[in-house]
Protein backbone atom coordinates (compact mmCIF):
# COMPACT_ATOMS: atom_id res chain seq x y z
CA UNK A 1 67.60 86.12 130.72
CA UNK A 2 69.54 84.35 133.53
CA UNK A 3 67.63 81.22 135.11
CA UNK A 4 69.40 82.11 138.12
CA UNK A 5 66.48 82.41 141.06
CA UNK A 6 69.23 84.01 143.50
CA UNK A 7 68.81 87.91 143.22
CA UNK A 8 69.27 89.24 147.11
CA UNK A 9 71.30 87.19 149.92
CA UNK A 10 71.96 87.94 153.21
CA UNK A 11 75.17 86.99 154.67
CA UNK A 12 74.66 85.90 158.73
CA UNK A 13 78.44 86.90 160.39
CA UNK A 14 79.31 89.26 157.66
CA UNK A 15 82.14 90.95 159.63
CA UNK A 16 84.49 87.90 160.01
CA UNK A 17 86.91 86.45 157.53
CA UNK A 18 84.76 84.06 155.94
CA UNK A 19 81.93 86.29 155.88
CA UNK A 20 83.81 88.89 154.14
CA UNK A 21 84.23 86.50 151.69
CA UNK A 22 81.18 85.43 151.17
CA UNK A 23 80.12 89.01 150.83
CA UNK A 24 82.64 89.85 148.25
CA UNK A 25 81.80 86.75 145.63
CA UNK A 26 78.23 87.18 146.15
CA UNK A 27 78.70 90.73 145.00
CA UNK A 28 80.43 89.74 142.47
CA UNK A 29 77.61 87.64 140.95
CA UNK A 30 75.64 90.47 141.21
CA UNK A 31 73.79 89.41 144.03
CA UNK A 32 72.12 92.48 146.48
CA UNK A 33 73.80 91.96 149.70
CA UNK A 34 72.14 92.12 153.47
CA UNK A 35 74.89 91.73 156.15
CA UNK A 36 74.47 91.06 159.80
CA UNK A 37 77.06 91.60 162.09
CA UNK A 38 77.86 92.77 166.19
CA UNK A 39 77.66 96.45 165.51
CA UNK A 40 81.07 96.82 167.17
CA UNK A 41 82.16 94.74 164.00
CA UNK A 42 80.54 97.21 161.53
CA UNK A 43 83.56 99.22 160.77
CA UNK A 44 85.45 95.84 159.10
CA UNK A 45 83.07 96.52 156.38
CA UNK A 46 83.90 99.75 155.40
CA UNK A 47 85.07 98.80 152.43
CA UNK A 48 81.71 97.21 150.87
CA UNK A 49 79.70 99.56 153.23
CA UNK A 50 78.36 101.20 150.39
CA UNK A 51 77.68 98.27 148.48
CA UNK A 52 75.44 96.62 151.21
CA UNK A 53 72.65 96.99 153.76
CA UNK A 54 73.59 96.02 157.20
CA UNK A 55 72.27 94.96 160.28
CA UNK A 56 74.29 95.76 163.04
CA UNK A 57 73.38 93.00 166.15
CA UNK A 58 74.84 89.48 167.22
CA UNK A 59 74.02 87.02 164.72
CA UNK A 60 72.18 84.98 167.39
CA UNK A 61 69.25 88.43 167.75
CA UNK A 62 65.99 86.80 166.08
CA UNK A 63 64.61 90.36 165.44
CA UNK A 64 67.51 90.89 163.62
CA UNK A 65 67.50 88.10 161.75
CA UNK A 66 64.14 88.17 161.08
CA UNK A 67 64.76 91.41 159.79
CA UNK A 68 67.61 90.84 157.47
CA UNK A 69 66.13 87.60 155.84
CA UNK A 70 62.96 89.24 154.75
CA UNK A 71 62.57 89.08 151.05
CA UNK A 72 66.56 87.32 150.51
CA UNK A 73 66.13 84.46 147.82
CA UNK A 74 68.84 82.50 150.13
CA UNK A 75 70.69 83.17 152.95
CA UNK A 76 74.68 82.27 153.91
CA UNK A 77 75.27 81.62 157.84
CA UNK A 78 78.62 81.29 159.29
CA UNK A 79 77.76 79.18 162.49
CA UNK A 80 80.00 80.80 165.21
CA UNK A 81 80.66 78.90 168.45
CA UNK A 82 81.27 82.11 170.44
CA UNK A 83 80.61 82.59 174.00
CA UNK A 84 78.83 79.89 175.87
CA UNK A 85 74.91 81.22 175.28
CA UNK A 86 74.16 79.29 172.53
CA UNK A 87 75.73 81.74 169.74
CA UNK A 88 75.77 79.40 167.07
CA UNK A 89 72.47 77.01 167.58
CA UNK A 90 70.28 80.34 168.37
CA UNK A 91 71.51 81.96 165.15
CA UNK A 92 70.99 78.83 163.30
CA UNK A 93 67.49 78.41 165.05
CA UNK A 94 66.76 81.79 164.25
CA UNK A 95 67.02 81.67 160.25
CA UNK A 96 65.47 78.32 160.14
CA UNK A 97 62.21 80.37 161.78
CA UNK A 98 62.43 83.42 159.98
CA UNK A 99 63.83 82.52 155.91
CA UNK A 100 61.46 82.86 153.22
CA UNK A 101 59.57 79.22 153.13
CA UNK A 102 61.86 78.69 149.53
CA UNK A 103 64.94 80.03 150.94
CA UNK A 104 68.73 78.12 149.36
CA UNK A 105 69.70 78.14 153.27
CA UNK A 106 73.68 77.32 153.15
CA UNK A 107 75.74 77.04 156.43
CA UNK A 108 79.32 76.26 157.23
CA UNK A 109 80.62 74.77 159.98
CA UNK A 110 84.07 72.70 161.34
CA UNK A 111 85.03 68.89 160.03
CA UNK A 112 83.97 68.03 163.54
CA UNK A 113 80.40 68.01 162.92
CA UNK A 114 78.92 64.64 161.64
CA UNK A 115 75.32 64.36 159.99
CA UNK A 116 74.78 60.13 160.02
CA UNK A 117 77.88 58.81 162.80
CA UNK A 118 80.15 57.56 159.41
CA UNK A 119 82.83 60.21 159.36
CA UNK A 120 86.03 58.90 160.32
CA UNK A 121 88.53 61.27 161.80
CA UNK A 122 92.17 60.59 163.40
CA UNK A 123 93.20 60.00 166.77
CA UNK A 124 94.68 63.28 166.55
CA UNK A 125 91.65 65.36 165.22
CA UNK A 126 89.67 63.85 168.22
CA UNK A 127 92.11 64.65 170.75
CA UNK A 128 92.54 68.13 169.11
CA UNK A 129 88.30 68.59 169.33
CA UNK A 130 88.76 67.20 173.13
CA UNK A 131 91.31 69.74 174.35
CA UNK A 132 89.95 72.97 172.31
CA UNK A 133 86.32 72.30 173.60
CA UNK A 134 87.83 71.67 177.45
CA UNK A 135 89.61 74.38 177.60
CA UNK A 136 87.23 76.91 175.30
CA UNK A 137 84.70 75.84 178.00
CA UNK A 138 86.98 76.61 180.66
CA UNK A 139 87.62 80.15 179.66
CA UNK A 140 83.67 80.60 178.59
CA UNK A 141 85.20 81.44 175.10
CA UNK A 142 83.97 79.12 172.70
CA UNK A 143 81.27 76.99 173.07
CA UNK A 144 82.22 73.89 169.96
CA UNK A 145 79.32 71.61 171.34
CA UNK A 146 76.76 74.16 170.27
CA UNK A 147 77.62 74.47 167.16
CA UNK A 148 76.62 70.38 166.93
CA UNK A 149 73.61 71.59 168.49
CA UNK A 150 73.13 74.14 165.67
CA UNK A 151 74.14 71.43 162.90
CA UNK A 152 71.69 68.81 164.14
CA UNK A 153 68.48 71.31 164.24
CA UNK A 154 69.55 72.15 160.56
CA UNK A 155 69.72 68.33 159.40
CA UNK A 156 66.40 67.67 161.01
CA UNK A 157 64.57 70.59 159.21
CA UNK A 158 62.87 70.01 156.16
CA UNK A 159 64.13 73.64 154.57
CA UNK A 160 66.68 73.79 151.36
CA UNK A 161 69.30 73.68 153.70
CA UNK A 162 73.17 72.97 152.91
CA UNK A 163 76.10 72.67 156.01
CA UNK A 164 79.18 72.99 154.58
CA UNK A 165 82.29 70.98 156.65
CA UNK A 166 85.69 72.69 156.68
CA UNK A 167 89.09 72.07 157.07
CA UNK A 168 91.92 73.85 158.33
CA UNK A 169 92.17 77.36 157.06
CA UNK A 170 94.71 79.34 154.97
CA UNK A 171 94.69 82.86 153.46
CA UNK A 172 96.08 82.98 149.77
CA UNK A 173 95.06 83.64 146.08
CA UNK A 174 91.76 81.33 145.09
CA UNK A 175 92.58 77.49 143.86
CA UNK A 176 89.15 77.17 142.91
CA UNK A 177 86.12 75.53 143.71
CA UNK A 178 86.95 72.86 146.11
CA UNK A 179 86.40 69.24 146.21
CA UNK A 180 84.29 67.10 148.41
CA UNK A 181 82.75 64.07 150.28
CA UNK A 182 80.23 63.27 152.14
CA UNK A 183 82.32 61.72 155.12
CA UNK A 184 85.52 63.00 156.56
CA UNK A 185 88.30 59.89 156.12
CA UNK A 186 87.55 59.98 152.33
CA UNK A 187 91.76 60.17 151.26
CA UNK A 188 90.29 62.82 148.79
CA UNK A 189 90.08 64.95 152.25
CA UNK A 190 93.62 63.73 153.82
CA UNK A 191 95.46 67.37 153.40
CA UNK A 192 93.13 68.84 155.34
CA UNK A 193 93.80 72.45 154.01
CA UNK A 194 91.29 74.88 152.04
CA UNK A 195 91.90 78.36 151.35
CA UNK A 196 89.26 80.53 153.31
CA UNK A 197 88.17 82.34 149.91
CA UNK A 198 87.53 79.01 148.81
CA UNK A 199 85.69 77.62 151.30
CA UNK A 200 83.06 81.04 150.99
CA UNK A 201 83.19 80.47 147.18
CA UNK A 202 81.67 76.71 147.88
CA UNK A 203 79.30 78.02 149.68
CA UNK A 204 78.30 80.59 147.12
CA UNK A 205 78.26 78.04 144.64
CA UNK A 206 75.98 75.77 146.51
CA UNK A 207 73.56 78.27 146.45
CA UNK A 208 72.64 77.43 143.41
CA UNK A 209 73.46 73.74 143.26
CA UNK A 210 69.86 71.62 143.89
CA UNK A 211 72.90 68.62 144.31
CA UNK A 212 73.70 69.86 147.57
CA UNK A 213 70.52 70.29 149.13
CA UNK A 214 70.09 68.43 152.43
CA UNK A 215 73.84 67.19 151.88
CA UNK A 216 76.90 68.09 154.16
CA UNK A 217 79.82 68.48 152.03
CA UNK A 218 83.57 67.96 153.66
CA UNK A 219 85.51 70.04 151.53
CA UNK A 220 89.33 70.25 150.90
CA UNK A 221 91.65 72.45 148.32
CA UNK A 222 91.41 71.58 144.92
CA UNK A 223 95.01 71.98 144.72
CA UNK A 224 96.01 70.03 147.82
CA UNK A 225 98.21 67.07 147.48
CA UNK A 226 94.94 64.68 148.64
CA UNK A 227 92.98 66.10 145.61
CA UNK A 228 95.26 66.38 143.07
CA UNK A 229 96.08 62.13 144.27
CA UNK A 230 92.60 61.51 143.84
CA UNK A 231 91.53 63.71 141.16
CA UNK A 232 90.44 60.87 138.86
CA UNK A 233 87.58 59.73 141.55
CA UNK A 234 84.70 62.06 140.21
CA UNK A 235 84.41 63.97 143.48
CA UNK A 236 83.99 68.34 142.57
């Protein structure tokens, strides 16, 4: 018999890229599958519709939430800085309340987001951050400082809670389970690249590594140039 506590997970943003991901390799482990997603999103999961219960609201709706987490053994949020109403830090908020009290919580969020002030990041990631936040802000798009917010209620809670930090994004076959550091400036991290089926399988992963609890992973490629450089320095 598996030792494997994770038997039902609900997936928080189901309906984007990541999340379908993250809904695909939890399935693949077996795992029974809540997703909660805008229902005006519902249709991009036509393909696993049968597969999976799901919630149709915005990921930020604490009935919802409240709903879907009932009974899941963990739960997988993708922390979207949508609109400017506090998407992201009222969905995080929201499964912090409502989880079961021994709930693997894991989250992802941007490179941007730092839990203890040591990440070090390039004069041209800041200015990038600077001018996407100005003008999200400016066209009530995208609201990146919330999803800080979100990030710092999560590191100040005392649940079994992960944040995973990406990199830029790419679509393409799997590389495998990337690699990591705690702070962004690590040269491990330099190529700044992860495929996006990669960066849900890390996720997945963590759910069942007690290493990551209460940590907030940078990840990068495994096959990047930066990790294959520094692939003798112990880092997954």
């Amino acid at each position: 018999m598996s030792d494997n506590p994770i038997r039902r997970v609900c997936v928080v943003g189901a309906s984007g890229k990541l999340g379908q991901y993250l809904v695909r390799h939890c399935l693949d482990r077996g795992y029974e599958v809540v997703g909660v997603c805008r229902e005006r999103s519902v249709p991009k999961l036509a393909a696993v519709a049968d597969r999976i219960t799901i919630v149709p609201a915005p990921t930020n709706d604490r009935a919802a939430i409240r709903t879907a987490v009932a009974g899941c053994d963990a739960v997988l949020t993708v922390l979207a800085p949508w609109g400017v109403q506090q998407y992201s830090s009222g969905t995080a908020q929201a499964v912090l309340d409502y989880s079961e009290p021994d709930a693997r919580l894991v989250f992802s969020c941007g490179w941007h987001v730092s839990r203890d002030g040591q990440d070090r990041y390039s004069w041209r990631f800041r200015a990038t951050v600077r001018i996407v936040t100005w003008l999200a802000r400016a066209v009530r798009a995208v609201e990146v400082d919330d999803q800080v917010e979100a990030c710092r209620r999560i590191f100040a809670s005392d649940r079994r809670w992960t944040v995973v930090r990406g990199s830029d994004l790419e679509e393409g076959e799997s590389q495998g389970l990337p690699v990591w550091s705690r702070h962004v400036g690590d040269p491990v991290l330099t190529s700044n690249l992860t495929r996006r089926t990669d960066f849900a399988l890390f996720m997945v992963a963590a759910l069942t590594d007690d290493t990551l609890v209460h940590e907030a992973p940078a990840i990068v490629g495994r096959r990047s140039a930066s990790a294959l450089a520094h692939a003798d320095a112990g880092r997954r």
